[in-house]
Protein backbone atom coordinates (compact mmCIF):
# COMPACT_ATOMS: atom_id res chain seq x y z
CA UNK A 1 61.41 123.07 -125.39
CA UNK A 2 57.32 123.06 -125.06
CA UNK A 3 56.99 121.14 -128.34
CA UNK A 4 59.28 118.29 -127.13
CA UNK A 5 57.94 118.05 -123.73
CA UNK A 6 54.34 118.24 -125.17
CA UNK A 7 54.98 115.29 -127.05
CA UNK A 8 57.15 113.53 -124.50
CA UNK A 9 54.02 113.87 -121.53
CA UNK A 10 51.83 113.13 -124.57
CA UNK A 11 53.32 109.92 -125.45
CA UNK A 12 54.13 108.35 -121.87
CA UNK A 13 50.05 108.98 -121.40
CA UNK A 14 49.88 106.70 -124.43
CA UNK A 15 52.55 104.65 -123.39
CA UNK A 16 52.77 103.73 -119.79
CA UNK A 17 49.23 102.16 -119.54
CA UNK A 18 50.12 99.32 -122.28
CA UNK A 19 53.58 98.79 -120.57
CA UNK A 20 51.49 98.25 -117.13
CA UNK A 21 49.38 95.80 -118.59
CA UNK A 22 51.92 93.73 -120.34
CA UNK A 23 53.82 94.11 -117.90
CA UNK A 24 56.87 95.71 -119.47
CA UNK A 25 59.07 97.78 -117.65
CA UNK A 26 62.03 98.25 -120.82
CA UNK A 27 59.90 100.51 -123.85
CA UNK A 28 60.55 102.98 -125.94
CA UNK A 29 58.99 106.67 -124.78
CA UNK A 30 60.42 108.53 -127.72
CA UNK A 31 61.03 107.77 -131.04
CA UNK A 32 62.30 110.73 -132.98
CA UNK A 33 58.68 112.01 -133.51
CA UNK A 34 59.98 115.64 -134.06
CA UNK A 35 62.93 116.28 -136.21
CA UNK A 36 64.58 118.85 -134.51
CA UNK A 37 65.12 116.44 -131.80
CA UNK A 38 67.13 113.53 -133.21
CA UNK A 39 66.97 111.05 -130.41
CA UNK A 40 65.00 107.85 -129.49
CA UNK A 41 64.48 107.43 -125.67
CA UNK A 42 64.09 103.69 -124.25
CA UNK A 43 62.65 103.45 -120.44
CA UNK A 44 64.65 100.70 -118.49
CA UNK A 45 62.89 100.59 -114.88
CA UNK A 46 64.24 103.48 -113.50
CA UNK A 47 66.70 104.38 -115.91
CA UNK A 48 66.54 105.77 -119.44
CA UNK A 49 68.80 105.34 -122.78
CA UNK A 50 69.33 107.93 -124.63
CA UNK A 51 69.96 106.93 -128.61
CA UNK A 52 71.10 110.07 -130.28
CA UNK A 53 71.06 110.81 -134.19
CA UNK A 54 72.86 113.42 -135.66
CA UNK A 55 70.56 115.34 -138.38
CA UNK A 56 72.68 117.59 -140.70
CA UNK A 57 69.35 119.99 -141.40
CA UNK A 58 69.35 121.17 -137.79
CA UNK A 59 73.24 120.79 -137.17
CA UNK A 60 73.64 124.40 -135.55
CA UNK A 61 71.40 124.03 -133.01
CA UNK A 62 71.68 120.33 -132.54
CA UNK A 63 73.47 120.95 -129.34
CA UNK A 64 70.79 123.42 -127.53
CA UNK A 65 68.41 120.93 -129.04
CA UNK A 66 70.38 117.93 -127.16
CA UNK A 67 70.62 120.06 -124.25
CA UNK A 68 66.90 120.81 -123.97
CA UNK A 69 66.46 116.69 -124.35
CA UNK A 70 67.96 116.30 -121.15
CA UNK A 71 66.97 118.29 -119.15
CA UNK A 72 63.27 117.38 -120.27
CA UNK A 73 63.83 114.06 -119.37
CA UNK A 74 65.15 115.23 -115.43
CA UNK A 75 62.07 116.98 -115.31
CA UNK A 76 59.44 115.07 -116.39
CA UNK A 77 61.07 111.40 -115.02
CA UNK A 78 62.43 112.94 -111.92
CA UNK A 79 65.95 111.21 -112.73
CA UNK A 80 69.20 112.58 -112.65
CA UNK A 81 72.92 112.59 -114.59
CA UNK A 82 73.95 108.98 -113.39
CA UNK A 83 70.09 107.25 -114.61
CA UNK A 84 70.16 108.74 -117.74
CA UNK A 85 72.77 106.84 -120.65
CA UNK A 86 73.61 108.38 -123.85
CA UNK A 87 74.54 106.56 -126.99
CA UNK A 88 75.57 108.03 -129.84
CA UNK A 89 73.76 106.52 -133.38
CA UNK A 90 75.81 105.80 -136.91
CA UNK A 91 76.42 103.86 -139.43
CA UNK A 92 77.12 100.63 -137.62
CA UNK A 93 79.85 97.81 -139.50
CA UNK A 94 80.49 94.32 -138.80
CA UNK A 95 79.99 93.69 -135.32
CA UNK A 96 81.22 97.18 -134.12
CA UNK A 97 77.34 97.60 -132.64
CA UNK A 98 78.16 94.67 -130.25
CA UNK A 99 81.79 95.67 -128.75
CA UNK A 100 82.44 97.06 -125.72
CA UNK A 101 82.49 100.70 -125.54
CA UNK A 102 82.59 101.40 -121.57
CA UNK A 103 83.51 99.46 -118.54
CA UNK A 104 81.00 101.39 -115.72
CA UNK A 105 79.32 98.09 -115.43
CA UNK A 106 75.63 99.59 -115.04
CA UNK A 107 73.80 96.44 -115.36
CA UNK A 108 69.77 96.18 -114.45
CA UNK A 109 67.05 93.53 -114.57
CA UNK A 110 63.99 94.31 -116.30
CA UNK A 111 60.59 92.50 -116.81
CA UNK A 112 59.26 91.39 -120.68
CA UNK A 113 56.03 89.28 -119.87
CA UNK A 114 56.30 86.42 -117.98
CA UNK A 115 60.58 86.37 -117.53
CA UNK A 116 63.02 89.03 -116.54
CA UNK A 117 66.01 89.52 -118.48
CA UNK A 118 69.04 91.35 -117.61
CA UNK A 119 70.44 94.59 -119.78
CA UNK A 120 73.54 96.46 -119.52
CA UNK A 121 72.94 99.88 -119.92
CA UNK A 122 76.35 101.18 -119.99
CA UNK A 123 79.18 98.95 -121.60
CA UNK A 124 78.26 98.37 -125.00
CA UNK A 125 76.22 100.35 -127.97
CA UNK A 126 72.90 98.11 -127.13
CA UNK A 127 71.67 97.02 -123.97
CA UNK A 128 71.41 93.28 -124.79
CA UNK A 129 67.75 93.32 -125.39
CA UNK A 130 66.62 94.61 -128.61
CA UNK A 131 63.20 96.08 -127.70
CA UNK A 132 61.97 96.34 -131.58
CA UNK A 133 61.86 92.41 -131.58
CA UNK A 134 59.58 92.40 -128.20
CA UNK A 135 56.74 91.03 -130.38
CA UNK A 136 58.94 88.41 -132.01
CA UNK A 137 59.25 87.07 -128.58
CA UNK A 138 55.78 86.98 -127.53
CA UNK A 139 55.00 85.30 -130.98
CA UNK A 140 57.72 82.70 -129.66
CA UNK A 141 56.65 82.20 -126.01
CA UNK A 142 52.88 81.88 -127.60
CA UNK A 143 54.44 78.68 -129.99
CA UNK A 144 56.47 76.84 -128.40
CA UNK A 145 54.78 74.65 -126.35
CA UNK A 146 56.13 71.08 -125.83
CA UNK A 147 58.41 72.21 -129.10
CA UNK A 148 62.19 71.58 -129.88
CA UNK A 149 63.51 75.01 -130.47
CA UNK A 150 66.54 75.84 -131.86
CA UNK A 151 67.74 79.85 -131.68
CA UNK A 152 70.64 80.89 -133.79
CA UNK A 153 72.84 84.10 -133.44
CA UNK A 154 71.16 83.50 -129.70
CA UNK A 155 72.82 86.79 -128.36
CA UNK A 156 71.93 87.09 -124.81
CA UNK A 157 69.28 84.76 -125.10
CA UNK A 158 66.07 86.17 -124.79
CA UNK A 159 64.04 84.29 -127.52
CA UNK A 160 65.13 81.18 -125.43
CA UNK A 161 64.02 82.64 -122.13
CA UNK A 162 60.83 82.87 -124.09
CA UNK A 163 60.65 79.85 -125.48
CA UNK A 164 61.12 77.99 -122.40
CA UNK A 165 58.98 80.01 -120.16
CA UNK A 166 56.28 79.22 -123.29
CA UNK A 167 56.80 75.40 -122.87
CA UNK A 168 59.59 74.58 -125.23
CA UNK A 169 60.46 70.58 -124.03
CA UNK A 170 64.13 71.77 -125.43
CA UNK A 171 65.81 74.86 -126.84
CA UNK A 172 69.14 75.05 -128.18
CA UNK A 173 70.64 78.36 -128.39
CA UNK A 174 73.94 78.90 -130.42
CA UNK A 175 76.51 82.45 -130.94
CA UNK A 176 80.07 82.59 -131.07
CA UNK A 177 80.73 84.91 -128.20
CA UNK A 178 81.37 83.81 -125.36
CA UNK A 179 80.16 87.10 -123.28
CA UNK A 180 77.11 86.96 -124.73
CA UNK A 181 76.67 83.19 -123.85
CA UNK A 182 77.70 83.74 -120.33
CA UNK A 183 74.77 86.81 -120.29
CA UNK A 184 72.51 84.64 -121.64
CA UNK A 185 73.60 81.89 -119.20
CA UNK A 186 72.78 84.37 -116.52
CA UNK A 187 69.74 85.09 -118.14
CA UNK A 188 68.91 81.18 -117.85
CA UNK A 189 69.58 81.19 -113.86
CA UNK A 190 67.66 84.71 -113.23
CA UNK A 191 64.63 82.32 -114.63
CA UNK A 192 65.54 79.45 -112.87
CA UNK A 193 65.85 77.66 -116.43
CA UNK A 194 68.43 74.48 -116.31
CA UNK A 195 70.98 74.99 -118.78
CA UNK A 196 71.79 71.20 -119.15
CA UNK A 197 68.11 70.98 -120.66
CA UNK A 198 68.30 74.05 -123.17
CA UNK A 199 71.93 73.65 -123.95
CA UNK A 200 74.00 76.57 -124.62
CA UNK A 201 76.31 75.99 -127.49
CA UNK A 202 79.23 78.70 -128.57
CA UNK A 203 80.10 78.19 -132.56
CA UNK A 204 80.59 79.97 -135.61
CA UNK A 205 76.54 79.79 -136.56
CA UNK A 206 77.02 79.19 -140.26
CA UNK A 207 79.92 76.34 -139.59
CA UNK A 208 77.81 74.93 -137.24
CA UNK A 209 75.01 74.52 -139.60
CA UNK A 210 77.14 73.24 -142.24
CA UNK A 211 78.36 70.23 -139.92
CA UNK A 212 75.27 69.78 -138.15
CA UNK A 213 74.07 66.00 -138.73
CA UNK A 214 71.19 65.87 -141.02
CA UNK A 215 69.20 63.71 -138.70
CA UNK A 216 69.07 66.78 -135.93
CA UNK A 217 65.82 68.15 -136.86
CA UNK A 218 63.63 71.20 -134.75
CA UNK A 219 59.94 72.40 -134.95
CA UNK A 220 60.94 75.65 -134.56
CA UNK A 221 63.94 77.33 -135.68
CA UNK A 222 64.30 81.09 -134.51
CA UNK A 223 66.56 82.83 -136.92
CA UNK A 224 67.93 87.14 -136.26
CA UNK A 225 71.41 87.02 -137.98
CA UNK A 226 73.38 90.47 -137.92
CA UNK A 227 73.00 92.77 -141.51
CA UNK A 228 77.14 92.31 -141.92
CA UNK A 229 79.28 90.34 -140.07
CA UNK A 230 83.37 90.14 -140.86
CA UNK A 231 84.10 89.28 -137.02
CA UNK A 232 87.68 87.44 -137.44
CA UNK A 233 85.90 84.66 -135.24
CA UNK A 234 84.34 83.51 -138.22
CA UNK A 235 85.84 81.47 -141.36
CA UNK A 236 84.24 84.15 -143.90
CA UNK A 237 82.50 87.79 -143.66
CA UNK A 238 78.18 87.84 -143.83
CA UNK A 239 76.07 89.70 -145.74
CA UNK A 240 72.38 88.88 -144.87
CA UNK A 241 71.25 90.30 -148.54
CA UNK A 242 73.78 87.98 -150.19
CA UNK A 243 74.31 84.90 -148.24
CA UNK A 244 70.38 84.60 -146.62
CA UNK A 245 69.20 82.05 -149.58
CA UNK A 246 71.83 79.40 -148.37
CA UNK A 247 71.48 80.04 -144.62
CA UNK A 248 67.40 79.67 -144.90
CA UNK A 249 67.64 76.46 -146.98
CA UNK A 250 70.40 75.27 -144.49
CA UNK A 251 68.04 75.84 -141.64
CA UNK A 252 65.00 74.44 -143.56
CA UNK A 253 66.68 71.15 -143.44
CA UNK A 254 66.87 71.15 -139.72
CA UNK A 255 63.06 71.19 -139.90
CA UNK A 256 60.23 68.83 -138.96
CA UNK A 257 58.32 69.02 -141.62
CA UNK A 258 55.74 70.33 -139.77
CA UNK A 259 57.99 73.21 -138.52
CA UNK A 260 58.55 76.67 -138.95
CA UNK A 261 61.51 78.68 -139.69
CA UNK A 262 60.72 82.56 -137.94
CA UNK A 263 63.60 84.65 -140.53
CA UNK A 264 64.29 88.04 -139.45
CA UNK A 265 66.52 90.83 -139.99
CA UNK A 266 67.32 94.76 -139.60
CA UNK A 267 68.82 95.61 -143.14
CA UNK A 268 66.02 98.02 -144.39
CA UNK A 269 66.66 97.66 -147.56
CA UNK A 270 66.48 93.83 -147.59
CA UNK A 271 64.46 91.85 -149.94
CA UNK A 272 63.31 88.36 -149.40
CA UNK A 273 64.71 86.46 -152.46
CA UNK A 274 62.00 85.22 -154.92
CA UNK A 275 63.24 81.81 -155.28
CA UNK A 276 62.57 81.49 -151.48
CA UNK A 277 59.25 82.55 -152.15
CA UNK A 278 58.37 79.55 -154.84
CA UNK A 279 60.30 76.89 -153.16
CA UNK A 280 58.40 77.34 -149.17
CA UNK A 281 55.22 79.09 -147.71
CA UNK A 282 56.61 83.03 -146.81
CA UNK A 283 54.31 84.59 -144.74
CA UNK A 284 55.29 88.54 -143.84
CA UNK A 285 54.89 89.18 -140.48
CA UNK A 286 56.87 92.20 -140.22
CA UNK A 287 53.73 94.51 -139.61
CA UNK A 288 52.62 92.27 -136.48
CA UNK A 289 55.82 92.15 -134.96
CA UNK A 290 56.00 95.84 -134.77
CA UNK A 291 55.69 96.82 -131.17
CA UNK A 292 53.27 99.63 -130.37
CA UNK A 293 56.00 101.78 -128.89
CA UNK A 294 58.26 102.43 -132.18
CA UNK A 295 57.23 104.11 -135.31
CA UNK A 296 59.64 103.40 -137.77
CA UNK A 297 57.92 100.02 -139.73
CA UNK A 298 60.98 99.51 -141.81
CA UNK A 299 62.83 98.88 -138.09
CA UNK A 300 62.82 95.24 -138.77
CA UNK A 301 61.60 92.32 -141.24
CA UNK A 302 59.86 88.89 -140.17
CA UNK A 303 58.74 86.09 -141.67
CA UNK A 304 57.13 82.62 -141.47
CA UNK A 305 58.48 80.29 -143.82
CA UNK A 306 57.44 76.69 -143.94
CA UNK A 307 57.60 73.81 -145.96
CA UNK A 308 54.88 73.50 -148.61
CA UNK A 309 52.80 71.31 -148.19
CA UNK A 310 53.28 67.81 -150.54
CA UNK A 311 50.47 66.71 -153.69
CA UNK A 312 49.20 63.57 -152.35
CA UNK A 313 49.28 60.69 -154.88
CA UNK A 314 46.59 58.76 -156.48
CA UNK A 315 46.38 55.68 -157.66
């Protein structure tokens, strides 16, 4: 038990000070730093999630080890049973990440910056706020002054609580559930953000691109889709791998041509297609969008892809 409480004390010393100056109050305390202790721990005000991993290599004692987790936590964070929220980590398919698992209802506000957001901490597998893409959102409320933004696969709508709160004269924000919308309509009036300005629009995302009007053009396009997707909602399954070429160059024709497309994705085995690469400006920005509080750098991928630029001609 020492060795995990050493590091836990050791890390919220590292921790808290950077979340206090942010402000932050959702973070990550614990990120599987030792292996006998499979779990990442997030901090959500005064509750913490509790992501646990099942490791084959200490399998016999992975309930003692679980057991000593928990009761770690009640000591050092002063909590008890109902603030602390277990999840339980695999292999996640489709959209089985984003269903709804429980019905307790145990739903919080937290602080990112300059908005608050509101997270579930109970009903499904994630809270609603994905706290490895906390940089991606600063990058965002940072650019989008006086921009159009458009955010696809919006979720609960974070990036556009960004966006606008950075300035954004419009953002568009598009998913095909309707919970999610609603959330992220809730996250809109928690801001005091107007809806009828930064419209919220519920579609298949890659129908909607395909019937979009060519004329409808953004400066900045915010782009997360899911790894897989075969939700029956949709008129054909996603892979990111196999189907990103087409959905980049569909959403690089919704650009200004001053704009810029921010790609990203969780598959960690995902490679950027070369073609990509010749045709637009790539810039990775995976390493900068990695938040201080996680160590894993293959958590997520990021990139800047713009138009490049056109040879001027002489005469």
């Amino acid at each position: 038990m020492n060795s995990f409480l050493n590091r836990l004390k050791k890390n919220i010393k590292m921790t808290r000070p950077w979340a206090e100056r942010y402000p932050c109050t959702a973070y990550r305390i614990y990120d599987r730093d030792i292996p006998e202790f499979a779990v990442s721990i997030d901090v959500y005000g005064e509750s913490l999630v509790v992501n646990r991993y099942f490791n084959n290599r200490f399998a016999e004692r992975d309930e003692l080890n679980f057991h000593v987790v928990l009761e770690g936590l009640k000591e050092v964070f002063a909590v008890n049973d109902d603030q602390i929220f277990v999840k339980e980590r695999a292999r996640q398919k489709g959209l089985s990440q984003y269903q709804k698992v429980s019905h307790s209802g145990a739903r919080t506000v937290v602080q990112e910056g300059p908005v608050r957001l509101i997270v579930n901490l109970s009903d499904y597998l994630d809270t609603g706020l994905f706290l490895d893409h906390r940089e991606s959102r600063r990058w965002v409320y940072k650019n989008s002054e006086g921009l159009r933004v458009l955010n696809l696969f919006c979720y609960t709508g974070s990036v556009s609580i960004h966006a606008i709160a950075g300035g954004a004269r419009q953002v568009v924000s598009v998913d095909m559930s309707a919970t999610y919308l609603q959330w992220a309509q809730e996250n809109l009036e928690l801001n005091k953000m107007s809806k009828s300005m930064h419209p919220l629009v519920r579609a298949d995302v890659l129908e909607w691109l395909r019937t979009l009007n060519c004329k409808e053009k953004f400066d900045l396009i915010f782009l997360d889709p899911p790894s897989f997707s075969n939700s029956k909602k949709m008129a054909s399954d996603f892979d990111v791998q196999r189907d990103h070429v087409w959905l980049v160059q569909e959403c690089m024709q919704h650009l200004n041509d001053n704009g810029t497309l921010f790609f990203s994705n969780n598959l960690r085995t995902f490679k950027l297609d070369a073609a990509l690469q010749e045709k637009y400006k790539t810039t990775d920005i995976s390493k900068k969008t990695l938040p201080p509080d996680f160590n894993n750098e293959l958590i997520h991928k990021a990139w800047l892809i713009r138009q490049r630029p056109t040879a001027s001609l002489h005469s």
